[in-house]
C-alpha atoms as a PDB file:
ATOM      1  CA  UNK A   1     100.139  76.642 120.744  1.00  0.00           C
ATOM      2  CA  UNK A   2     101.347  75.581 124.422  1.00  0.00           C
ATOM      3  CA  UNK A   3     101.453  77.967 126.575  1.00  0.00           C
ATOM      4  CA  UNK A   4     105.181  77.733 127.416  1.00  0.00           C
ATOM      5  CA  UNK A   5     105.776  78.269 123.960  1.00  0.00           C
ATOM      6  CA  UNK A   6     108.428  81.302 122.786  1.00  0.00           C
ATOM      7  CA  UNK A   7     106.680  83.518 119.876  1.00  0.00           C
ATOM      8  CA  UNK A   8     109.204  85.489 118.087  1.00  0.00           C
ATOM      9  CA  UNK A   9     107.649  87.377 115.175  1.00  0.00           C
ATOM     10  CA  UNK A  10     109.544  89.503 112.366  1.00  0.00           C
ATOM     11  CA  UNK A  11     107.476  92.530 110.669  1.00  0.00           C
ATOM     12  CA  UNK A  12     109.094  93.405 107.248  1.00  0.00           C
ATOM     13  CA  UNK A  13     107.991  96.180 104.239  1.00  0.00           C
ATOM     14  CA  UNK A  14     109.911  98.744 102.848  1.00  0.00           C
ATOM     15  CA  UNK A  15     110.808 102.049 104.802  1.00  0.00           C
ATOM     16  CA  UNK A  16     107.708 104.109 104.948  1.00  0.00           C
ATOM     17  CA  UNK A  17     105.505 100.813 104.700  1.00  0.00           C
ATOM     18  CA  UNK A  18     103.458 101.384 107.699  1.00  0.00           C
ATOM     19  CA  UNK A  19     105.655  99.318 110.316  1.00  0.00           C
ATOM     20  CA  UNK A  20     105.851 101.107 112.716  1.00  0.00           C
ATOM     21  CA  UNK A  21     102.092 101.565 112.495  1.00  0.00           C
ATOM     22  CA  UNK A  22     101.207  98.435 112.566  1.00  0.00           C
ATOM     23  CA  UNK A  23     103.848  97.149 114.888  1.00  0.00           C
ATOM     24  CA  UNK A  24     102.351  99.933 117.814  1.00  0.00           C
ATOM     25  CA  UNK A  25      98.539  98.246 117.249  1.00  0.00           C
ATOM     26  CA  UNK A  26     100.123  94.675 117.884  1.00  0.00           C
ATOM     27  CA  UNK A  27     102.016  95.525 120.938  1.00  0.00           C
ATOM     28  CA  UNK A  28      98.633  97.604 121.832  1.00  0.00           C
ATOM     29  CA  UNK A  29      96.691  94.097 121.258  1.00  0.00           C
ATOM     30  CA  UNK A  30      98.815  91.345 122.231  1.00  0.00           C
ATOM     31  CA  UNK A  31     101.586  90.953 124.712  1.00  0.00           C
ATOM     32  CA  UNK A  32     104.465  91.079 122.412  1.00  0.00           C
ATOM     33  CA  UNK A  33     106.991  93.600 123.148  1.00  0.00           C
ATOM     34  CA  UNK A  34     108.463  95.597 119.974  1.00  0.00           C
ATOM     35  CA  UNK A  35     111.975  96.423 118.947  1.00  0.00           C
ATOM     36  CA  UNK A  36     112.191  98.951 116.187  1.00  0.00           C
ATOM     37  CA  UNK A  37     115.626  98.854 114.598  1.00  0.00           C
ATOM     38  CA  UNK A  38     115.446 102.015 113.160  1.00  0.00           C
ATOM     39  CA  UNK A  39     114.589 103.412 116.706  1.00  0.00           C
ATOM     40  CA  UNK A  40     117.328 101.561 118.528  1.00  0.00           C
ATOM     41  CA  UNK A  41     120.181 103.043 115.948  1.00  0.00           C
ATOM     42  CA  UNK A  42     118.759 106.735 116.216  1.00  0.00           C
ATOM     43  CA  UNK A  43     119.166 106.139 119.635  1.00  0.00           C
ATOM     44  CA  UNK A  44     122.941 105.315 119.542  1.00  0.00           C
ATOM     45  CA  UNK A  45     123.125 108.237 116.535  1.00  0.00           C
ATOM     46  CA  UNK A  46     121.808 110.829 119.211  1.00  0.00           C
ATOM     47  CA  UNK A  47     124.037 109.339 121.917  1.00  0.00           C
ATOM     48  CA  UNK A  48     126.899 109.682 119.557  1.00  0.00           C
ATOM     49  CA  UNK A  49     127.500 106.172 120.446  1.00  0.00           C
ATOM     50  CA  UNK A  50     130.703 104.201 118.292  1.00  0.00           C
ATOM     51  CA  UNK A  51     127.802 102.374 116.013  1.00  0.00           C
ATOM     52  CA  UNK A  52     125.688 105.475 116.053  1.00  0.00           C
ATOM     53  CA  UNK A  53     128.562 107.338 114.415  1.00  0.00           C
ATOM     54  CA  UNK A  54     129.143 104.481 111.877  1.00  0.00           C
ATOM     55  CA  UNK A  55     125.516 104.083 110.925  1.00  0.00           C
ATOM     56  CA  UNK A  56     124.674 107.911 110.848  1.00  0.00           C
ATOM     57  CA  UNK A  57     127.472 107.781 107.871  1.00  0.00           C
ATOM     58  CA  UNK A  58     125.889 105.030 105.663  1.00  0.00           C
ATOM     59  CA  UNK A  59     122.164 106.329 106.907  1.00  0.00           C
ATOM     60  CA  UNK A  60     122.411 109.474 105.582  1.00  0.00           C
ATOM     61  CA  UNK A  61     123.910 108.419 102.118  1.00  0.00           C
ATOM     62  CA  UNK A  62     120.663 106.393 101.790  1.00  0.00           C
ATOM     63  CA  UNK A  63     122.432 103.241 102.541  1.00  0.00           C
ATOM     64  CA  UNK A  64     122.036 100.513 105.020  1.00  0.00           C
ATOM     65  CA  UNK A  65     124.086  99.476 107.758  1.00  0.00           C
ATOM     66  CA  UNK A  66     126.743  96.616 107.106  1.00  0.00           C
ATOM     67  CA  UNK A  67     125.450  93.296 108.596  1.00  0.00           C
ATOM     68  CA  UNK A  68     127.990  92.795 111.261  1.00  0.00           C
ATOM     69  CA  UNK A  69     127.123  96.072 112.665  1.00  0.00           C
ATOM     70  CA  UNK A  70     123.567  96.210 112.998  1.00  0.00           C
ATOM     71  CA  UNK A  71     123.691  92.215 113.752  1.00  0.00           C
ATOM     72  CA  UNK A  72     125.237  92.555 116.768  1.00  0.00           C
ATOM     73  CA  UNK A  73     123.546  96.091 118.169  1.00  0.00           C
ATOM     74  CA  UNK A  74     120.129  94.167 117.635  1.00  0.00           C
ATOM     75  CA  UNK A  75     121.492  90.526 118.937  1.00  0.00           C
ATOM     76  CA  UNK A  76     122.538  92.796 121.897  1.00  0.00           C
ATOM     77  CA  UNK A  77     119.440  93.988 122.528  1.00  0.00           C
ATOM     78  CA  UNK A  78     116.895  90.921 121.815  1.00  0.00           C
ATOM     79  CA  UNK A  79     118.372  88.826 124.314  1.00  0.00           C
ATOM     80  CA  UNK A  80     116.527  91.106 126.891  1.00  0.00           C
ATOM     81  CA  UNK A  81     113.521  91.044 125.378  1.00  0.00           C
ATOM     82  CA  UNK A  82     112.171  88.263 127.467  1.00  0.00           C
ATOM     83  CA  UNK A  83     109.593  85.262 125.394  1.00  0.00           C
ATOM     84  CA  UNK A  84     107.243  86.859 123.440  1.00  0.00           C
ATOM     85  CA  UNK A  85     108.742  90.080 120.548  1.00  0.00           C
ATOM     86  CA  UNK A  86     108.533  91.242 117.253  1.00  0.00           C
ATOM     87  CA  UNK A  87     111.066  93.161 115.656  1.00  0.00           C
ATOM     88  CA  UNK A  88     110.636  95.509 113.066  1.00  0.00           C
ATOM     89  CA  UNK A  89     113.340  96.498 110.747  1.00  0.00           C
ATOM     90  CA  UNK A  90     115.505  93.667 111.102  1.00  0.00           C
ATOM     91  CA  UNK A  91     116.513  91.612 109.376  1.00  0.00           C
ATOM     92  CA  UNK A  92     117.432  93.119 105.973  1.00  0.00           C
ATOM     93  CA  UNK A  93     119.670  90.501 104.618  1.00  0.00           C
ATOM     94  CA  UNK A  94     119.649  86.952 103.694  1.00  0.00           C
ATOM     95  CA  UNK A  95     123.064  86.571 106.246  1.00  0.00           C
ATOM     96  CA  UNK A  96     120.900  89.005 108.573  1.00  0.00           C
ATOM     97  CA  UNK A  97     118.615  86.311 108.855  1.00  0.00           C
ATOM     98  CA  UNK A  98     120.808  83.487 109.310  1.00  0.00           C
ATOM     99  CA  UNK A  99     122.253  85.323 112.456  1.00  0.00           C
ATOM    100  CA  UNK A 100     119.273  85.651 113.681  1.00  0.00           C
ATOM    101  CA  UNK A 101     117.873  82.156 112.870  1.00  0.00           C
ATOM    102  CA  UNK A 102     120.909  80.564 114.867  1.00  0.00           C
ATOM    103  CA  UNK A 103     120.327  82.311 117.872  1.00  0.00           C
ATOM    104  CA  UNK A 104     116.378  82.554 117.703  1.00  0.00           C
ATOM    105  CA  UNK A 105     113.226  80.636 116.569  1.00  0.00           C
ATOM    106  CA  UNK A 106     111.295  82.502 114.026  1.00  0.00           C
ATOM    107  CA  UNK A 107     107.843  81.601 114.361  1.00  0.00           C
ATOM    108  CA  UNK A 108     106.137  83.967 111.875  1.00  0.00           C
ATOM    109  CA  UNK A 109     107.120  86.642 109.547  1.00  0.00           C
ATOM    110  CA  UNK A 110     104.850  89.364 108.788  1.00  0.00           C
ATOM    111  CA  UNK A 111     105.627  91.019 105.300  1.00  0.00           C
ATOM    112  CA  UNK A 112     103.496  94.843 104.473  1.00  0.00           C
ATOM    113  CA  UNK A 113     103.223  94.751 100.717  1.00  0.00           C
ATOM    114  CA  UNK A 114     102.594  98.132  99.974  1.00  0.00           C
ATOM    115  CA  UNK A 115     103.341  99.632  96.579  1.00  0.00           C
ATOM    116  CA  UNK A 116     106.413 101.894  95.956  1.00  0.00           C
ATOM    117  CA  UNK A 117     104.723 104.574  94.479  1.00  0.00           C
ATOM    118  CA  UNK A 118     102.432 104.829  97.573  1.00  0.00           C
ATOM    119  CA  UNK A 119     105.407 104.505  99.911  1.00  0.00           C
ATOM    120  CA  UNK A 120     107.590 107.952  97.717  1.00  0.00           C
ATOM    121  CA  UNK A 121     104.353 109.705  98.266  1.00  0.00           C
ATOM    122  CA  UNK A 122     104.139 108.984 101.652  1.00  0.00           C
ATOM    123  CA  UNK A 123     107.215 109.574 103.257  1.00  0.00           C
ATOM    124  CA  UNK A 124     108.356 112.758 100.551  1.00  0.00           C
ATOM    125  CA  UNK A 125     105.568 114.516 102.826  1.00  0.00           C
ATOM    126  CA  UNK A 126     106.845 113.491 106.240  1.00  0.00           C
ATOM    127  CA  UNK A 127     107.925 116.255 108.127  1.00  0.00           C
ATOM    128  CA  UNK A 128     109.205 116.258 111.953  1.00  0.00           C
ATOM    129  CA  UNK A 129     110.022 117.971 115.549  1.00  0.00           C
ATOM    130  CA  UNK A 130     113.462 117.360 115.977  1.00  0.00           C
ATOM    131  CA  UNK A 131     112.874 118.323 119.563  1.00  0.00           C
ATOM    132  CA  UNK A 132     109.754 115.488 120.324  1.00  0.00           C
ATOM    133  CA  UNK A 133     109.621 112.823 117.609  1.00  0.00           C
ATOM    134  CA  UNK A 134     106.379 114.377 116.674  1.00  0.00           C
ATOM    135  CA  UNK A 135     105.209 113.439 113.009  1.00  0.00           C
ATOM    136  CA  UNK A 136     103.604 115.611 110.101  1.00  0.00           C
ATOM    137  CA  UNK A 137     102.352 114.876 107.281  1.00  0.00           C
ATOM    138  CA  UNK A 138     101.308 117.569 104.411  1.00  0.00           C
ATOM    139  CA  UNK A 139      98.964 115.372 102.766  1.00  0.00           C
ATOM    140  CA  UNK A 140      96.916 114.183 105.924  1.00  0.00           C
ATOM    141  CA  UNK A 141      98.051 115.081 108.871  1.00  0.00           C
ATOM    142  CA  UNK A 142      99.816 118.585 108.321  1.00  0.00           C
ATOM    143  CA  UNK A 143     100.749 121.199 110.791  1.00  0.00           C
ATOM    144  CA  UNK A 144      98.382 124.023 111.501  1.00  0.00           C
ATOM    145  CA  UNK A 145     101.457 126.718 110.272  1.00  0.00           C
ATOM    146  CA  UNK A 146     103.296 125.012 107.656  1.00  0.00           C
ATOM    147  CA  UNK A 147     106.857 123.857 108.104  1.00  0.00           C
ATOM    148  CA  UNK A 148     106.036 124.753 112.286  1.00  0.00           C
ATOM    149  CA  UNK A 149     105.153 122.592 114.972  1.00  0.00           C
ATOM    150  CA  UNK A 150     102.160 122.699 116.400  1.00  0.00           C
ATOM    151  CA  UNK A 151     102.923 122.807 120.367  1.00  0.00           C
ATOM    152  CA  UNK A 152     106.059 124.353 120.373  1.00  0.00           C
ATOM    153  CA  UNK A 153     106.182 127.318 117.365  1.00  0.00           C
ATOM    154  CA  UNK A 154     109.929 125.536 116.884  1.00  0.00           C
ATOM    155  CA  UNK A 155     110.599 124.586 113.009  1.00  0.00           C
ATOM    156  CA  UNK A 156     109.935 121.126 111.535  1.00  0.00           C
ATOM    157  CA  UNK A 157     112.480 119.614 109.810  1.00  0.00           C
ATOM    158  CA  UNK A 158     112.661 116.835 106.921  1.00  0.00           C
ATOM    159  CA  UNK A 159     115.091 113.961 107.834  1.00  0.00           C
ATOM    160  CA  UNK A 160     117.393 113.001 105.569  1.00  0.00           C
ATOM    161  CA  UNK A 161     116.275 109.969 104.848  1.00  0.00           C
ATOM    162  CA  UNK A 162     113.076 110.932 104.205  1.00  0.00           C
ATOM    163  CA  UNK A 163     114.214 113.274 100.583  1.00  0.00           C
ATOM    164  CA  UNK A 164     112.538 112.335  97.602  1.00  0.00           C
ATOM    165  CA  UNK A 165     116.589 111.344  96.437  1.00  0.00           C
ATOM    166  CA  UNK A 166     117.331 109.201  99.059  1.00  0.00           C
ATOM    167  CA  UNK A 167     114.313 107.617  99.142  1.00  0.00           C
ATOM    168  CA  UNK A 168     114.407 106.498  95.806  1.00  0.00           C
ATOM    169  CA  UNK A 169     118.011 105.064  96.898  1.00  0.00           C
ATOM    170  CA  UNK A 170     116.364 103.328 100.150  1.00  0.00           C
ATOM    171  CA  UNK A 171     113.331 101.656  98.014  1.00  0.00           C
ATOM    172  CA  UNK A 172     116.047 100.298  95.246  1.00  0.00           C
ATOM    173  CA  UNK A 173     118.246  99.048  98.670  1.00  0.00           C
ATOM    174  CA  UNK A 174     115.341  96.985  99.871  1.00  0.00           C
ATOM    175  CA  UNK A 175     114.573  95.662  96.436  1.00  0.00           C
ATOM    176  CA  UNK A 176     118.205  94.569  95.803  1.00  0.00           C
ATOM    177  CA  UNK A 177     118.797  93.123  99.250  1.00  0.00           C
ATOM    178  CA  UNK A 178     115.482  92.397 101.108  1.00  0.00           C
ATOM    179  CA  UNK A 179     113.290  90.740  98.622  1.00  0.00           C
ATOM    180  CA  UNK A 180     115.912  87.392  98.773  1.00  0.00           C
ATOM    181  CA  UNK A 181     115.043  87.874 102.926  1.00  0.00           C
ATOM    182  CA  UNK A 182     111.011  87.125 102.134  1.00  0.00           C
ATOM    183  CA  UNK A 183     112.418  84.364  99.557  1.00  0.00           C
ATOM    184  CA  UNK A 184     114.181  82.464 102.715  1.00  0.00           C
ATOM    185  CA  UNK A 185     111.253  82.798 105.434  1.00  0.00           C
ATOM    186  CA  UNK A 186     109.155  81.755 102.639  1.00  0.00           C
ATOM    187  CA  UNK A 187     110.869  78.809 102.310  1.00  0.00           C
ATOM    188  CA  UNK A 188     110.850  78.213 105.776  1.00  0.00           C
ATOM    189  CA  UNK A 189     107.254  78.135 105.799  1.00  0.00           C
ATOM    190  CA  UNK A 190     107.031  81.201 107.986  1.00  0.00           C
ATOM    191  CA  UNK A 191     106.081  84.305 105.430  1.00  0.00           C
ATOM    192  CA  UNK A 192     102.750  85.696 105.432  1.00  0.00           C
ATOM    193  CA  UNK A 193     101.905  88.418 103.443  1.00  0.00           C
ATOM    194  CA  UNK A 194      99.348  91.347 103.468  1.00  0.00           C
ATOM    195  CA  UNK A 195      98.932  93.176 100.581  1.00  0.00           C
ATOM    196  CA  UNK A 196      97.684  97.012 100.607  1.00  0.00           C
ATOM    197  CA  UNK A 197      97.964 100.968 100.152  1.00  0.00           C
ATOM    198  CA  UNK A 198      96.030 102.164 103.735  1.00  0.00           C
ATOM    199  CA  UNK A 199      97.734 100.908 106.714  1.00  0.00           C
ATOM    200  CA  UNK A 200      93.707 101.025 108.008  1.00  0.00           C
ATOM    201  CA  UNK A 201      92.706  98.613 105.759  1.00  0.00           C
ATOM    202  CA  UNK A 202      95.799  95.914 106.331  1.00  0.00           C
ATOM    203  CA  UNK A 203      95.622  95.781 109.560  1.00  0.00           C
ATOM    204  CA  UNK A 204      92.358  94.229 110.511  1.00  0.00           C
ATOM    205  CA  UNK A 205      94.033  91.678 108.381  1.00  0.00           C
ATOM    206  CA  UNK A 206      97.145  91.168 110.290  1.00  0.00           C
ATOM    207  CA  UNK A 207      94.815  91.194 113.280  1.00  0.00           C
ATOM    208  CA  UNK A 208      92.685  88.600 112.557  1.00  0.00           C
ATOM    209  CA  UNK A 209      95.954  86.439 111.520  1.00  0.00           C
ATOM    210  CA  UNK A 210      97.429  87.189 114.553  1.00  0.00           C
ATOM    211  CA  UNK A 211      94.566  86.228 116.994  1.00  0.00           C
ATOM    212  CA  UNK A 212      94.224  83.278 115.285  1.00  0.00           C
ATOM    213  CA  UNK A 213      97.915  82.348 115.640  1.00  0.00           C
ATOM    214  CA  UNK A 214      98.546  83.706 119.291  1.00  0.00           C
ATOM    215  CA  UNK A 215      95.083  82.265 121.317  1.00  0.00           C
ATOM    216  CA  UNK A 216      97.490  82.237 124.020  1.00  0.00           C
ATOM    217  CA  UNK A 217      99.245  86.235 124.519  1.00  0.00           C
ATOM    218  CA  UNK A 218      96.286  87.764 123.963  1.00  0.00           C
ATOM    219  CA  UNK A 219      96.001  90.578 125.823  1.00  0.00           C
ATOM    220  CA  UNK A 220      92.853  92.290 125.088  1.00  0.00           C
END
C-alpha cells in the first residue's frame, strides 16, 4: 500500500457482537481513528438534539434509524475524520452503503460473526451507570452489590435496548436488513469475515489481518 494511500475500514456484526471491543484494540494498535454510530446518536439523544429526538423514538421501539437520518448525521461527521477511520455501526443498509460508497472509498470491511444465541446472552446481562458509561455484566464482569455501581453506590440501570424483547427485535432487524449489506461488500471484493463466540479469541485474528493489510499506519 503507498503511503499516501486513504484507508477507510467498516466494522460490522450484530448489536452486542463485540464491536466496540474490537474497534477500541484497533484504534489502540493502528492509527485509525474510530467513529461509533451508536455513540455519536446517544450523543445527540442526551443533547436532545432534532435527530437525537427522532432516533431516541425508533431506538427505543427496537428499531433502527431511517437511512436519510442517520446518513447524513454520520456523512456529517466522517468528513472530519481526516485519512485513515473505521466506523462501526454504519452502514446498516444496502442504500446506507451506497451513500457512503459515493462519497468514500471502502477499502476493507470487517464483518464479527458471532452467533445469536451468544449475542441474547450477552447483552440480556448488560447492566450500566447512567451517570459514567460504566459497563456490568452479571455473568463476567458483575458489580460487587448487585444492580449498584461500584464507585458511586448510585443504581445501575438496563438500557432499553438492551431487554431480552427488544433484543430479539434488534437481532431479527439486522437479519432482515444487514445481511444484503455483507452481500454488496462481498461483491465488491472487500468483506472479510471472522467467525467466533469470545471477542478474545477473534481478535488476534482481525489483528493479524490487519497488520498484514496496513504495513504502513502501524502504530505500535
Amino acid at each position: 500500500m503507498g503511503a499516501r494511500m486513504l484507508f477507510r475500514a467498516v466494522i460490522m456484526g450484530p448489536p452486542g457482537s463485540g464491536k466496540g471491543t474490537i474497534s477500541d484494540r484497533i484504534v489502540k494498535h493502528f492509527a485509525l481513528k474510530h467513529l461509533s454510530s451508536g455513540d455519536l446518536l446517544r450523543m445527540n439523544i442526551q443533547r436532545n438534539t432534532e435527530i437525537g429526538v427522532v432516533a431516541k423514538s425508533y431506538i427505543d421501539q427496537g428499531q433502527l434509524v431511517p437511512d436519510d437520518v442517520i446518513t447524513r448525521l454520520i456523512l456529517q461527521e466522517l468528513n472530519n475524520m481526516g485519512e485513515h477511520w473505521l466506523l462501526d455501526g454504519f452502514p446498516r443498509t444496502v442504500p446506507q452503503a451506497q451513500e457512503l460508497d459515493k462519497a468514500f472509498q471502502i477499502n476493507t470491511v470487517i464483518d464479527l460473526n458471532v452467533p445469536f444465541q451468544t449475542i441474547k446472552d450477552r447483552l440480556t446481562a448488560r447492566w450500566i451507570h447512567p451517570g459514567s458509561g460504566r459497563v456490568y455484566n452479571t455473568d463476567f464482569n458483575p458489580p460487587k452489590v448487585t444492580g449498584i455501581d461500584d464507585l458511586t453506590g448510585e443504581s445501575l440501570i438496563q438500557r432499553e435496548d438492551d431487554k431480552p424483547e427488544t433484543v430479539i427485535k434488534r437481532l431479527k432487524a439486522y437479519e432482515a436488513l444487514t445481511r444484503p449489506v455483507l452481500e454488496y461488500y462481498k461483491n465488491k471484493g472487500v468483506l472479510e469475515t471472522f467467525s467466533g463466540t469470545e471477542t478474545n479469541k477473534i481478535w488476534p485474528l482481525v489483528h493479524s489481518f490487519l497488520h498484514t493489510k496496513l504495513p504502513d499506519v502501524i502504530q505500535k
